[in-house]
C-alpha atoms as a PDB file:
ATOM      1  CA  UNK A   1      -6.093  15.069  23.742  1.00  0.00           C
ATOM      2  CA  UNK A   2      -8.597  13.399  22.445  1.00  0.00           C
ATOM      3  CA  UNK A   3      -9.827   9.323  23.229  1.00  0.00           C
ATOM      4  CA  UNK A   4      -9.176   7.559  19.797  1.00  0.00           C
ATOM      5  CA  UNK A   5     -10.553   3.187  19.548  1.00  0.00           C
ATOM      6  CA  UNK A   6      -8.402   1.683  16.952  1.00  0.00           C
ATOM      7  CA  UNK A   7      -9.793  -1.844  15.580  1.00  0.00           C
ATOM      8  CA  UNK A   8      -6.850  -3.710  13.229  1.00  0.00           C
ATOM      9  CA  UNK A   9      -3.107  -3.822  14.187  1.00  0.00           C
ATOM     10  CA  UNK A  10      -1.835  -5.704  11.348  1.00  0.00           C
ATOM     11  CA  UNK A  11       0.852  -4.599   8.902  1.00  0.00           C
ATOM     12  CA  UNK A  12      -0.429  -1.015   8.146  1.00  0.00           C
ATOM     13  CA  UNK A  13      -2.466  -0.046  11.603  1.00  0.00           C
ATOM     14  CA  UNK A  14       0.172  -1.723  13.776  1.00  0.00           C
ATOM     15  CA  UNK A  15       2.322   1.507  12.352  1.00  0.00           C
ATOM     16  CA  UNK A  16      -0.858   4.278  12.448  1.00  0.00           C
ATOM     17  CA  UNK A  17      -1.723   3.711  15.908  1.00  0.00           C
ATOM     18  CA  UNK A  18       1.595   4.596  17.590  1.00  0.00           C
ATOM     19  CA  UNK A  19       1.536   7.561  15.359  1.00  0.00           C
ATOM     20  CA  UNK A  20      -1.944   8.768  17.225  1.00  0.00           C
ATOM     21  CA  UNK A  21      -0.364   7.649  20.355  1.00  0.00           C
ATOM     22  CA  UNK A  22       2.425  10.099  19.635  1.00  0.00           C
ATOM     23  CA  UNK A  23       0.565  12.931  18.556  1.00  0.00           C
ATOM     24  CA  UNK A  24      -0.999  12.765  22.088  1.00  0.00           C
ATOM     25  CA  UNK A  25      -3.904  11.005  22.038  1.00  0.00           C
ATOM     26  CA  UNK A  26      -5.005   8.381  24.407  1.00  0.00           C
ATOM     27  CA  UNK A  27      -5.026   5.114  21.914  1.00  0.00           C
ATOM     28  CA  UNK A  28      -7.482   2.207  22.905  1.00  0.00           C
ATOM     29  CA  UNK A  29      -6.127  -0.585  20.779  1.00  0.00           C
ATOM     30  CA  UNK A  30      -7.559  -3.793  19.865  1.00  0.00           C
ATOM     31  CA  UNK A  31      -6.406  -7.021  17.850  1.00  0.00           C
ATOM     32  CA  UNK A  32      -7.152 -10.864  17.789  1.00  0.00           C
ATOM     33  CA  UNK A  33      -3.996 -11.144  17.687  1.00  0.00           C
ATOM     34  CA  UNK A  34      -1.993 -10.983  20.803  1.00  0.00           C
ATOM     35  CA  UNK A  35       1.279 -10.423  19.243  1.00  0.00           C
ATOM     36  CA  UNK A  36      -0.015  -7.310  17.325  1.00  0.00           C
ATOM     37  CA  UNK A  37      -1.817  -6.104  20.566  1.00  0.00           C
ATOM     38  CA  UNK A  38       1.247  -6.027  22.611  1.00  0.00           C
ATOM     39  CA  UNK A  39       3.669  -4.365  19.876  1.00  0.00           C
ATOM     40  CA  UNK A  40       1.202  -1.902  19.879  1.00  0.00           C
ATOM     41  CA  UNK A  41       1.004  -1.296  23.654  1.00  0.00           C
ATOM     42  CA  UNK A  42       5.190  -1.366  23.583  1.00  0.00           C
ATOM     43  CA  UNK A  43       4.597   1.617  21.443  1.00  0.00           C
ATOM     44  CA  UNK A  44       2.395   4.057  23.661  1.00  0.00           C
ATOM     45  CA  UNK A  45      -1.515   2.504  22.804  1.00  0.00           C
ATOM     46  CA  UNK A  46      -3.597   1.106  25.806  1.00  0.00           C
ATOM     47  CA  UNK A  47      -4.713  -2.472  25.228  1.00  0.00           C
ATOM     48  CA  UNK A  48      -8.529  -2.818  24.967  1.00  0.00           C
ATOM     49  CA  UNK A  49     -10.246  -6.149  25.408  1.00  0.00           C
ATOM     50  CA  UNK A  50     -12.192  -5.789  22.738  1.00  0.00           C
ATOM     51  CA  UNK A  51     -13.533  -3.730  19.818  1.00  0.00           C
ATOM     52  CA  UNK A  52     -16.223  -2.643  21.564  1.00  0.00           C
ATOM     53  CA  UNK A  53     -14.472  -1.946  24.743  1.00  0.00           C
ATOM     54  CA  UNK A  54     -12.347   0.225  22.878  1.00  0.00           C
ATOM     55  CA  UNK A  55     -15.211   2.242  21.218  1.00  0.00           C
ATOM     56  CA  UNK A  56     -16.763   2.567  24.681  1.00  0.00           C
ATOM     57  CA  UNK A  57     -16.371   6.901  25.412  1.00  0.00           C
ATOM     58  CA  UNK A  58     -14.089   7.753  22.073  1.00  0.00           C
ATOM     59  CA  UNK A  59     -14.287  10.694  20.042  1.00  0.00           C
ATOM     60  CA  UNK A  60     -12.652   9.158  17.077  1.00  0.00           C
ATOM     61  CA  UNK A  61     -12.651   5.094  15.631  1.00  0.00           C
ATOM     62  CA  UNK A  62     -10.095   4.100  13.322  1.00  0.00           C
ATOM     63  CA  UNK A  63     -10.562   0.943  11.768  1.00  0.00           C
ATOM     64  CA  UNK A  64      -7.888  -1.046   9.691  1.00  0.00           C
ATOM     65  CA  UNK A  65      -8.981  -4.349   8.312  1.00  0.00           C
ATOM     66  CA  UNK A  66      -8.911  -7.030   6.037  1.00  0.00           C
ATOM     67  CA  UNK A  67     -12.036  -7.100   3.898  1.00  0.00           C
ATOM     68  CA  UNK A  68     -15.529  -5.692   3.396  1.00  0.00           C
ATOM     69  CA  UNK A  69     -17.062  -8.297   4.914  1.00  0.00           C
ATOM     70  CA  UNK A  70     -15.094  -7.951   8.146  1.00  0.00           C
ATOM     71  CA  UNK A  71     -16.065  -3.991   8.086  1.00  0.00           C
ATOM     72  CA  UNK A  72     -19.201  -4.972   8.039  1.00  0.00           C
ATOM     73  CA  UNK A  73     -19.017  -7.188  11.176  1.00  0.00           C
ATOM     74  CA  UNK A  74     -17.016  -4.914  13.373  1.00  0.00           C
ATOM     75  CA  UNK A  75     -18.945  -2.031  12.883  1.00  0.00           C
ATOM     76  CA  UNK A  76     -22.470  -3.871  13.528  1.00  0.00           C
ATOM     77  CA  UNK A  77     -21.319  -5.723  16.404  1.00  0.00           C
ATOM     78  CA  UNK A  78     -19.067  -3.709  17.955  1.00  0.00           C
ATOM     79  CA  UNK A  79     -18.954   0.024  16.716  1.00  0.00           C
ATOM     80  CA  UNK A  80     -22.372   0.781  15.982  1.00  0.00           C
ATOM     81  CA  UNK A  81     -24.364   1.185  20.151  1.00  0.00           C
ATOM     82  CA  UNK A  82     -21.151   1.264  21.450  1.00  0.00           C
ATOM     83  CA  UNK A  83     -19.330   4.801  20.386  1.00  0.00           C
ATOM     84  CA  UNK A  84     -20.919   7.519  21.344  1.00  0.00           C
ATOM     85  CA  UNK A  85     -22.668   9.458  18.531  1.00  0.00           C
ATOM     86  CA  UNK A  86     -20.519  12.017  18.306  1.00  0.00           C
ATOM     87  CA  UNK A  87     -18.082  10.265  17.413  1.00  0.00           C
ATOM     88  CA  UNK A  88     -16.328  10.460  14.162  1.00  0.00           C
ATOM     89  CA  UNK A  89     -15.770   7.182  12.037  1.00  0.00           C
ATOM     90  CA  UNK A  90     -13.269   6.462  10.057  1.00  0.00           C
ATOM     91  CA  UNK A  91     -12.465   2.977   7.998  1.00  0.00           C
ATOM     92  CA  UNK A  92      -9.431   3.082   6.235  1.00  0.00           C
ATOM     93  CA  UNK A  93      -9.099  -0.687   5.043  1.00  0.00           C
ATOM     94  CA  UNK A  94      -9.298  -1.238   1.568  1.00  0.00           C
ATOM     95  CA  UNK A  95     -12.768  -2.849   0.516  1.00  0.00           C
ATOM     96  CA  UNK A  96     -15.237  -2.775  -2.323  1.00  0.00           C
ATOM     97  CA  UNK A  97     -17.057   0.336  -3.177  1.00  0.00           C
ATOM     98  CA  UNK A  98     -20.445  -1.031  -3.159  1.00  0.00           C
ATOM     99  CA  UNK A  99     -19.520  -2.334   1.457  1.00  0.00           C
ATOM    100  CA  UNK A 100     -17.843   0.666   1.907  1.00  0.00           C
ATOM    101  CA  UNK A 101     -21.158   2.718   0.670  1.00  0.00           C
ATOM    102  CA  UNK A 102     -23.557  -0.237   2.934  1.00  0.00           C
ATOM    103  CA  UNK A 103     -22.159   0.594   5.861  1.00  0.00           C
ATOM    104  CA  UNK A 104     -21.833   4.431   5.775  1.00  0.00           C
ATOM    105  CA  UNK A 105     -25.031   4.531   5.030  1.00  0.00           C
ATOM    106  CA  UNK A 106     -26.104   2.190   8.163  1.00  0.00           C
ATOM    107  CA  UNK A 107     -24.262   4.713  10.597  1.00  0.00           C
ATOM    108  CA  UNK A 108     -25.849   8.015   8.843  1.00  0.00           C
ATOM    109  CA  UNK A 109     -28.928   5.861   9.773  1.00  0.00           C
ATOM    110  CA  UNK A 110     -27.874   5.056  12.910  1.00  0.00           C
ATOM    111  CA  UNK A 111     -26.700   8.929  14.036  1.00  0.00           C
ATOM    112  CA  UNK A 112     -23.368   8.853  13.328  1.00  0.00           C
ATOM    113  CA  UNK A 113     -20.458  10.674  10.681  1.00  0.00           C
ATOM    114  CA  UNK A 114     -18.399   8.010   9.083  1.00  0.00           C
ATOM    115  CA  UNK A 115     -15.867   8.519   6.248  1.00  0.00           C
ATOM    116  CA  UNK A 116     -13.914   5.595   3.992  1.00  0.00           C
ATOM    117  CA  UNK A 117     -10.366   6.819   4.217  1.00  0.00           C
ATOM    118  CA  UNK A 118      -7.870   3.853   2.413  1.00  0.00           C
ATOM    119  CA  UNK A 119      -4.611   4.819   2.560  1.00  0.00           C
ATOM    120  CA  UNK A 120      -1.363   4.995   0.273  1.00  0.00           C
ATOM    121  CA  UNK A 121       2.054   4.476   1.059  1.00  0.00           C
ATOM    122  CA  UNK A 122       2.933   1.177   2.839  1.00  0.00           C
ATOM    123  CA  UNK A 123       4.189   0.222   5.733  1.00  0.00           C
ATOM    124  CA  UNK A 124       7.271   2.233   5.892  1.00  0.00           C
ATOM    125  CA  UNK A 125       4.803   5.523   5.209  1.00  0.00           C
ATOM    126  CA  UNK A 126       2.411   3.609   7.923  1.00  0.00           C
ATOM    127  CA  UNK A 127       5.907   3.844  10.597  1.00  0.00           C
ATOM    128  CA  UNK A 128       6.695   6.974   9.277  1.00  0.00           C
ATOM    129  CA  UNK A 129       3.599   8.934   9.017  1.00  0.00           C
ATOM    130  CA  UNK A 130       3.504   9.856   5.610  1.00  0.00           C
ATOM    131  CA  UNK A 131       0.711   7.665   3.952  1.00  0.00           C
ATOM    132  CA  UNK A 132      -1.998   9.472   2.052  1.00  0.00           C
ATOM    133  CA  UNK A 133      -5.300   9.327   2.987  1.00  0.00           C
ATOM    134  CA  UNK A 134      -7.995   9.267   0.143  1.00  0.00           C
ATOM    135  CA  UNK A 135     -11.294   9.867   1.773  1.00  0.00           C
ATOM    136  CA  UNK A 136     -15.022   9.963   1.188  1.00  0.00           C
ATOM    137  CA  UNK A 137     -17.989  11.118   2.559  1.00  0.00           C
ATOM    138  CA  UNK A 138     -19.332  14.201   3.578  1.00  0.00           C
ATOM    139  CA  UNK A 139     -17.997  17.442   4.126  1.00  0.00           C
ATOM    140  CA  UNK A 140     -18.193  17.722   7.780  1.00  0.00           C
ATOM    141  CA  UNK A 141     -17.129  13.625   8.191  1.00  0.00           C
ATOM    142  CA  UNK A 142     -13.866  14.865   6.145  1.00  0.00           C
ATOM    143  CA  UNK A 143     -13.087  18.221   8.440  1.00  0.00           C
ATOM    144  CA  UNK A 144     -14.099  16.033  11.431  1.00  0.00           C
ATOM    145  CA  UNK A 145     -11.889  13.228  10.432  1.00  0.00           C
ATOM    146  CA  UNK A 146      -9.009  15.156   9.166  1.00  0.00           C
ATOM    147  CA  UNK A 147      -7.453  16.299  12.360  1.00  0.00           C
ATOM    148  CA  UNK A 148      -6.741  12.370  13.166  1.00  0.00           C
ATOM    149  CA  UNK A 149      -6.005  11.152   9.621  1.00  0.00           C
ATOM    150  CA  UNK A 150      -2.935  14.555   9.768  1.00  0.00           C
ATOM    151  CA  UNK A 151      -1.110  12.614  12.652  1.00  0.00           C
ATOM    152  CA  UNK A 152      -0.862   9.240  10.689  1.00  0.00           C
ATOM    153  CA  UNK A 153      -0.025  10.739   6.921  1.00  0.00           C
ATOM    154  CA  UNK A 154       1.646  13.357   4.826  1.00  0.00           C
ATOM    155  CA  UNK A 155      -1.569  14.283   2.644  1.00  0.00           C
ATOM    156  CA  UNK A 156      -5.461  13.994   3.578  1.00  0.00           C
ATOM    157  CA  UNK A 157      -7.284  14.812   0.365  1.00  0.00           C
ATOM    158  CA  UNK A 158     -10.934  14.446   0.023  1.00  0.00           C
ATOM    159  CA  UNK A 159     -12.424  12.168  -2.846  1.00  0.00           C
ATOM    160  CA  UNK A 160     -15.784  12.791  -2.468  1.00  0.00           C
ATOM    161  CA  UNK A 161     -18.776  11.437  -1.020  1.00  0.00           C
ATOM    162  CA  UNK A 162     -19.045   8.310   0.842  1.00  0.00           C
ATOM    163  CA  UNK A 163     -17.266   5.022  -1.208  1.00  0.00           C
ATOM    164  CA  UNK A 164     -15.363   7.808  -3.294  1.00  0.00           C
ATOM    165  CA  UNK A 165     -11.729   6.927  -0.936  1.00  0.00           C
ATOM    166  CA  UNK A 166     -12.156   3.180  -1.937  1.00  0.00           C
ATOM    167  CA  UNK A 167     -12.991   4.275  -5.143  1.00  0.00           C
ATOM    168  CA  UNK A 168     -10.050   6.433  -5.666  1.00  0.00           C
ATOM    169  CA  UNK A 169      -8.044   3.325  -4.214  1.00  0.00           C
ATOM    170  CA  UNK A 170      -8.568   0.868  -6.253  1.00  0.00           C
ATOM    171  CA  UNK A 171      -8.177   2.528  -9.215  1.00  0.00           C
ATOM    172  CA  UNK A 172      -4.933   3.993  -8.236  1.00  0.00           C
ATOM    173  CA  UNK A 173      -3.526   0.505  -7.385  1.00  0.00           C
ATOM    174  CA  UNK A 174      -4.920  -0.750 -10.524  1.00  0.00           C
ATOM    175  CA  UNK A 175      -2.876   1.964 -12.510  1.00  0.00           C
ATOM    176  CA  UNK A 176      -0.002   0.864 -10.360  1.00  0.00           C
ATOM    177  CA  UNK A 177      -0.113  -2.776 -10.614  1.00  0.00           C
ATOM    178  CA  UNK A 178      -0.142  -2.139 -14.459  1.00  0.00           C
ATOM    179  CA  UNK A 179       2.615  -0.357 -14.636  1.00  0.00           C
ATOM    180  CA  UNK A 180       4.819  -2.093 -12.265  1.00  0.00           C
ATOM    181  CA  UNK A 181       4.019  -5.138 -14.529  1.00  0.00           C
ATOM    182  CA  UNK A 182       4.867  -3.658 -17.247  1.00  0.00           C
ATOM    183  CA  UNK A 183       8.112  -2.021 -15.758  1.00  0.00           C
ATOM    184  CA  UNK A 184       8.780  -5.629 -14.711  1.00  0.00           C
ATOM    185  CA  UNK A 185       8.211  -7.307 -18.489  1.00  0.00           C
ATOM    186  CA  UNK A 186      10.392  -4.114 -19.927  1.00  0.00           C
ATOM    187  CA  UNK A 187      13.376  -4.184 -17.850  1.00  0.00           C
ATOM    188  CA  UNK A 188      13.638  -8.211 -18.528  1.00  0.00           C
ATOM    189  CA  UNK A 189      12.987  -7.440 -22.606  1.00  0.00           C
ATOM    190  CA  UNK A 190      15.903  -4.867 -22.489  1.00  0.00           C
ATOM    191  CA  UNK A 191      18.588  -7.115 -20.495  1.00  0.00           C
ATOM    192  CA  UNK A 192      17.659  -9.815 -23.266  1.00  0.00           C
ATOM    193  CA  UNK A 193      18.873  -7.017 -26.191  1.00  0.00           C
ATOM    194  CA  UNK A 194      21.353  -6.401 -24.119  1.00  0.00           C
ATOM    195  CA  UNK A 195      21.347  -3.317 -22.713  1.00  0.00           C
ATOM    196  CA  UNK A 196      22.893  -2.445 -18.935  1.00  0.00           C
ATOM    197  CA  UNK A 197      19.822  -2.306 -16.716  1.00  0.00           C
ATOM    198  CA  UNK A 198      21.515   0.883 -14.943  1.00  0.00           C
ATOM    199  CA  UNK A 199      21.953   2.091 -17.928  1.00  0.00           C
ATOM    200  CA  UNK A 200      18.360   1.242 -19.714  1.00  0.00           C
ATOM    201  CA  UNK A 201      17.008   3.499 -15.750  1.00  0.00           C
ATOM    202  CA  UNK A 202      19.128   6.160 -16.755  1.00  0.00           C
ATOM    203  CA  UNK A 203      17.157   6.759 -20.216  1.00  0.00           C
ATOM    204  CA  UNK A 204      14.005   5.840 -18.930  1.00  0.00           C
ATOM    205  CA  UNK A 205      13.553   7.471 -16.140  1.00  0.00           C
ATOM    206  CA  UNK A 206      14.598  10.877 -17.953  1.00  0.00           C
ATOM    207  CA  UNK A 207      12.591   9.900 -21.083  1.00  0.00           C
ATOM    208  CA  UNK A 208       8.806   9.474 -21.755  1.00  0.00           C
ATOM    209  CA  UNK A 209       8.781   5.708 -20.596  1.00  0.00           C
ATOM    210  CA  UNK A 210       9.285   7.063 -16.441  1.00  0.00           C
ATOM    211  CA  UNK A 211       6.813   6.045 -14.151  1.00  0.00           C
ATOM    212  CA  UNK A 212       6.945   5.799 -10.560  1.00  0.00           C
ATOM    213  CA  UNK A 213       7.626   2.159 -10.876  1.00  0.00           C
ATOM    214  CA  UNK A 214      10.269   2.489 -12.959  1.00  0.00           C
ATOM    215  CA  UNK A 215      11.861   5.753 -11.282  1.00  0.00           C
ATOM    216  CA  UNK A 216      10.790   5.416  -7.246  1.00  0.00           C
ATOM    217  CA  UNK A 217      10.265   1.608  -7.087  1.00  0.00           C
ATOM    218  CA  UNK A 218      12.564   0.037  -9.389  1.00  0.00           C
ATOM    219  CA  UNK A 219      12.097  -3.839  -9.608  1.00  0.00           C
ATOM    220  CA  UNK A 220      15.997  -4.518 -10.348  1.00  0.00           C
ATOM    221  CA  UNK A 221      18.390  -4.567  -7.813  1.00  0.00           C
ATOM    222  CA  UNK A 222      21.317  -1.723  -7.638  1.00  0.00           C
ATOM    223  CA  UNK A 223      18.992   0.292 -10.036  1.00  0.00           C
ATOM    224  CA  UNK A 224      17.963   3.323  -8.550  1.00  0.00           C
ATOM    225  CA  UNK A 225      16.769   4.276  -5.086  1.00  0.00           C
ATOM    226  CA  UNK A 226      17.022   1.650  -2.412  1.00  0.00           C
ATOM    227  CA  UNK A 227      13.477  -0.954  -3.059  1.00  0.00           C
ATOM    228  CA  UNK A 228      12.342  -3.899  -1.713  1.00  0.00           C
ATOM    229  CA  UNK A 229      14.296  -5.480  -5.019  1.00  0.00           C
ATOM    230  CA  UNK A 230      17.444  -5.175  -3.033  1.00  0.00           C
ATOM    231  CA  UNK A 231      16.243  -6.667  -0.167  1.00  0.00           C
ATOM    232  CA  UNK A 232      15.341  -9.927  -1.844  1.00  0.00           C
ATOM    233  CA  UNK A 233      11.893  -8.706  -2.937  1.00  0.00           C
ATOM    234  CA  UNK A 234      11.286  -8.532   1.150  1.00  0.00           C
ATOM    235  CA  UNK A 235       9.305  -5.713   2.780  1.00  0.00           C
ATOM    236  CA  UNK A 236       7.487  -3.375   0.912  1.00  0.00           C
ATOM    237  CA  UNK A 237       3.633  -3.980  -0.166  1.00  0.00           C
ATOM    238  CA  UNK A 238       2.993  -7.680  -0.780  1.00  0.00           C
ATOM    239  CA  UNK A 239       1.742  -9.331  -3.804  1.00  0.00           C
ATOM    240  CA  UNK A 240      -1.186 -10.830  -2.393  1.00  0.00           C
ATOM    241  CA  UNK A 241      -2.537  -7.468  -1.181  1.00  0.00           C
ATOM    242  CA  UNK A 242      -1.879  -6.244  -5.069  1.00  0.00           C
ATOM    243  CA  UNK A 243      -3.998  -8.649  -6.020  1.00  0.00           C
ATOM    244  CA  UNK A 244      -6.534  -8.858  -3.371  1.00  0.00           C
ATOM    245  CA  UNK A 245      -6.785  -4.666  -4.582  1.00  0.00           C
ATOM    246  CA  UNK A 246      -6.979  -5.871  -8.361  1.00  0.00           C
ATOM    247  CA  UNK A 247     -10.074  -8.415  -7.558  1.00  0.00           C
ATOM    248  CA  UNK A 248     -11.576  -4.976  -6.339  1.00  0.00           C
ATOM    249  CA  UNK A 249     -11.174  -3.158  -9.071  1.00  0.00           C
ATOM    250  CA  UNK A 250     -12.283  -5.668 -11.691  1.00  0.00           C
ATOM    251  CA  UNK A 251     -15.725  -6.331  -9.467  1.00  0.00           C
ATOM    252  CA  UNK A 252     -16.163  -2.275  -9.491  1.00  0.00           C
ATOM    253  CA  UNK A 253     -14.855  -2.423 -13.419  1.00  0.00           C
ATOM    254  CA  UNK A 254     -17.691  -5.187 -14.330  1.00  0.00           C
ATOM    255  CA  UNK A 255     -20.081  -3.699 -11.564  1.00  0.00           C
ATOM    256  CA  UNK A 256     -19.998  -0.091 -13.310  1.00  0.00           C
ATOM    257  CA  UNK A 257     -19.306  -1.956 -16.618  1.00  0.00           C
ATOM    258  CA  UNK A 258     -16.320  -0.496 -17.519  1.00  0.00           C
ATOM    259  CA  UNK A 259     -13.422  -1.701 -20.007  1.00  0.00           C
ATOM    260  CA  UNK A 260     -10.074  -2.372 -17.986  1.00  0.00           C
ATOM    261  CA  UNK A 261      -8.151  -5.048 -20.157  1.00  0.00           C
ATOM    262  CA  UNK A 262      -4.758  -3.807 -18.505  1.00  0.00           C
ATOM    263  CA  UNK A 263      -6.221  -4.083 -14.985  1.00  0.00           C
ATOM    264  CA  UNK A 264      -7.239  -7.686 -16.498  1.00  0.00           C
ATOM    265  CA  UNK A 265      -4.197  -8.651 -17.313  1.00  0.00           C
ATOM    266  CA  UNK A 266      -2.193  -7.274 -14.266  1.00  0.00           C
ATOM    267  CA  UNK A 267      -4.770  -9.176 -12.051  1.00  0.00           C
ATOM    268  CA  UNK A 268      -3.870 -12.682 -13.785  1.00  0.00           C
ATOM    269  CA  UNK A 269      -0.107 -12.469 -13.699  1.00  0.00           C
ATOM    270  CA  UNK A 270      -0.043 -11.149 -10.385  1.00  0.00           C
ATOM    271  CA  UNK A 271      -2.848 -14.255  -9.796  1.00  0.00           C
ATOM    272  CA  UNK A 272      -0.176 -16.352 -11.108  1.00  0.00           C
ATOM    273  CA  UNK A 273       2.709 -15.169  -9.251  1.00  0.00           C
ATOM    274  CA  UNK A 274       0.661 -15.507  -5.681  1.00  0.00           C
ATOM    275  CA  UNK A 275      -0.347 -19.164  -6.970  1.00  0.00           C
ATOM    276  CA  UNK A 276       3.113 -19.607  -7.541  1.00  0.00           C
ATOM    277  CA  UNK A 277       3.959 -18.926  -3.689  1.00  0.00           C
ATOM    278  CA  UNK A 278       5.147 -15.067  -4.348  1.00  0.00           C
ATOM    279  CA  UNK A 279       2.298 -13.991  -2.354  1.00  0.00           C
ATOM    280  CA  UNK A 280       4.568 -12.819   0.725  1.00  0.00           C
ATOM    281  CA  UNK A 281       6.924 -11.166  -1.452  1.00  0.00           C
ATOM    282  CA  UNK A 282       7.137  -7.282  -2.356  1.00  0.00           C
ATOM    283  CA  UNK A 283       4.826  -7.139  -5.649  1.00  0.00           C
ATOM    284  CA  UNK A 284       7.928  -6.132  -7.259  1.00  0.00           C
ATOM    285  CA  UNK A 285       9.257  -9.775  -7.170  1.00  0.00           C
ATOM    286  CA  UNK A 286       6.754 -10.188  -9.963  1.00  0.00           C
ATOM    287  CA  UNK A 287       9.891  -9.683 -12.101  1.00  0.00           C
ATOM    288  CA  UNK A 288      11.434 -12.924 -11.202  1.00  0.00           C
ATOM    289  CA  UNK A 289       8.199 -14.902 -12.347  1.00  0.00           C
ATOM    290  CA  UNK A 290       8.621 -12.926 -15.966  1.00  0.00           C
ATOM    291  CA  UNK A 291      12.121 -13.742 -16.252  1.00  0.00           C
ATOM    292  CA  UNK A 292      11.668 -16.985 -15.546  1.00  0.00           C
ATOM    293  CA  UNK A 293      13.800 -17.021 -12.509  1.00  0.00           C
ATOM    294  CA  UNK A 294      11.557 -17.560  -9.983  1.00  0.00           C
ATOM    295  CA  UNK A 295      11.753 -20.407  -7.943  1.00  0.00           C
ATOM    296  CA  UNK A 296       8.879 -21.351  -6.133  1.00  0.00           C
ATOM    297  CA  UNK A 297       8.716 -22.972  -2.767  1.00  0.00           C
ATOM    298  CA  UNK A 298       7.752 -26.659  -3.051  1.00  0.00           C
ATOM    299  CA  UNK A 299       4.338 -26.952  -2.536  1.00  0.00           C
ATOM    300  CA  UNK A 300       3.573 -23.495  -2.332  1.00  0.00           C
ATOM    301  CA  UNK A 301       0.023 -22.646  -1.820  1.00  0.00           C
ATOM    302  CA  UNK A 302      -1.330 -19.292  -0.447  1.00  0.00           C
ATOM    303  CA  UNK A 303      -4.101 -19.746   2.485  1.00  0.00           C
ATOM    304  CA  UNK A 304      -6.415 -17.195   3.141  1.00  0.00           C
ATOM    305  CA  UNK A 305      -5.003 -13.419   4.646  1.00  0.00           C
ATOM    306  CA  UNK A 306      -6.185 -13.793   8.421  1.00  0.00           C
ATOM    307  CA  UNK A 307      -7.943 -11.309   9.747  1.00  0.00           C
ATOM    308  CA  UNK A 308      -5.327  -9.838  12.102  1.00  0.00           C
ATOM    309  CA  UNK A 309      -2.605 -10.506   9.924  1.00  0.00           C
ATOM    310  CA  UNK A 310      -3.173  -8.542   6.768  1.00  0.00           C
ATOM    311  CA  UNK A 311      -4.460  -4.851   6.516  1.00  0.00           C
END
């Protein structure tokens, strides 16, 4: 059994940690947020009183957060001086390449292995213990760090060195924000010509047009497997976290001065959509913006994603 801190107990790490915590290891939890804290204690993790508490004698650090920037504080203040070196680290928020690569280099500096792991999946794969884990850094951090990422996914696969997880990321979520958009605008073009949306998924998703968007995650209710679209668009991976991953990928697309006009364009209507209040809903629901049917809530405006509140 091994002594694992965990830092971030918001929609995704409020699921991993239990999962640690059932594979046997002794989980020191911490959150702002007192709410997230105690669900997390409910579920078999100790409660630390703070990050750095938590860190204090672990052989593993798992942290799940909102932003680079708030990486970058936790591990400076709190991680770095006070887990012992031989300790592995391992961030699997979702932040910007160029953070991500900062502070992995500050702990090589400072003695210790650290890996970027991001993960894949959702929430129900962050309950269930089947996300995918897209890691980077070395090739010791990723057999080090491998053994704790097994208990909290279905597939571990190493990207490459360190920033290549978030890398890896963001450019799958770019593909899949794309697509989904595009699944969305499709589906509402074929109703308009008329054609039975069961019917239009039947041809589809056996036809060169399938996607997983179109064939796991189907935006139209009663279409397909069971989605967040027949549960009111509830659940599921939220639009505002789509586009908070498609803001990465255009700063890494104009930072590495690449051409992404579909990212573009899947960042702005998903932009719109959050503006719109649609931020809370699955990123799905983006379908009910394109076919006009959305109906925003009066005087919708999206704050800022807390930091306990949003992984």
């Amino acid at each position: 059994m091994a002594r694992v801190a965990f830092i971030g107990l918001g929609h995704m790490g409020g699921g991993m940690a239990p999962n640690l915590a059932k594979a046997g290891h002794e989980v020191l939890a911490f959150d702002l947020s007192e709410e997230a804290l105690a669900h997390a204690v409910e579920r078999g993790c100790k409660r630390a009183k703070s990050a750095a508490e938590a860190c204090k004698d672990a052989d593993a650090v798992v942290t799940m957060l909102p932003a680079g920037k708030h990486v970058a504080q936790v591990y400076r203040e709190a991680v770095f001086g006070a887990a012992p070196k031989t300790a592995i680290l391992m961030d699997c928020s979702t932040i910007d390449v160029a953070t991500a690569k900062a502070v992995e280099a500050e702990a090589d500096a400072a003695g210790y292995t650290m890996v970027d792991a991001p993960v894949s999946g959702g929430i129900a794969a962050a309950e269930g213990g089947t996300l995918t884990f897209m890691v980077g850094g070395s090739k010791g951090g990723f057999a080090k760090a491998s053994s704790f990422l097994e208990k909290m996914g279905k597939a571990v696969i190493h990207a490459g060195g360190p920033g290549a997880g978030q890398a890896a990321k963001i450019c799958n979520n770019m593909l899949l924000g794309a697509t989904m958009a595009a699944t969305c605008e499709t589906f509402v073009l074929a109703e308009k010509l008329g054609l039975d949306p069961k019917v239009f998924f039947d041809i589809s998703s056996k036809a060169s047009g399938q996607s997983w968007s179109m064939t796991s995650y189907c935006p139209v209710p009663g279409v397909g497997p069971e989605t967040p679209a027949d549960r009111g668009y509830e659940g599921g991976f939220a639009a505002a976290l789509m586009l908070k991953d498609l803001r990465l990928a255009m700063e890494a697309a104009q930072a590495s001065g690449a051409y992404t006009p579909m990212g573009g364009e899947a960042e702005e209507l998903y932009q719109r959509f959050v503006d719109l209040g649609g931020g809370s809903k699955d990123f799905s629901g983006i379908i009910k913006m394109i076919d006009d049917s959305w109906q925003a809530p009066e005087g919708a405006k999206e704050p800022e994603p807390p930091v306990t509140a949003l992984d």
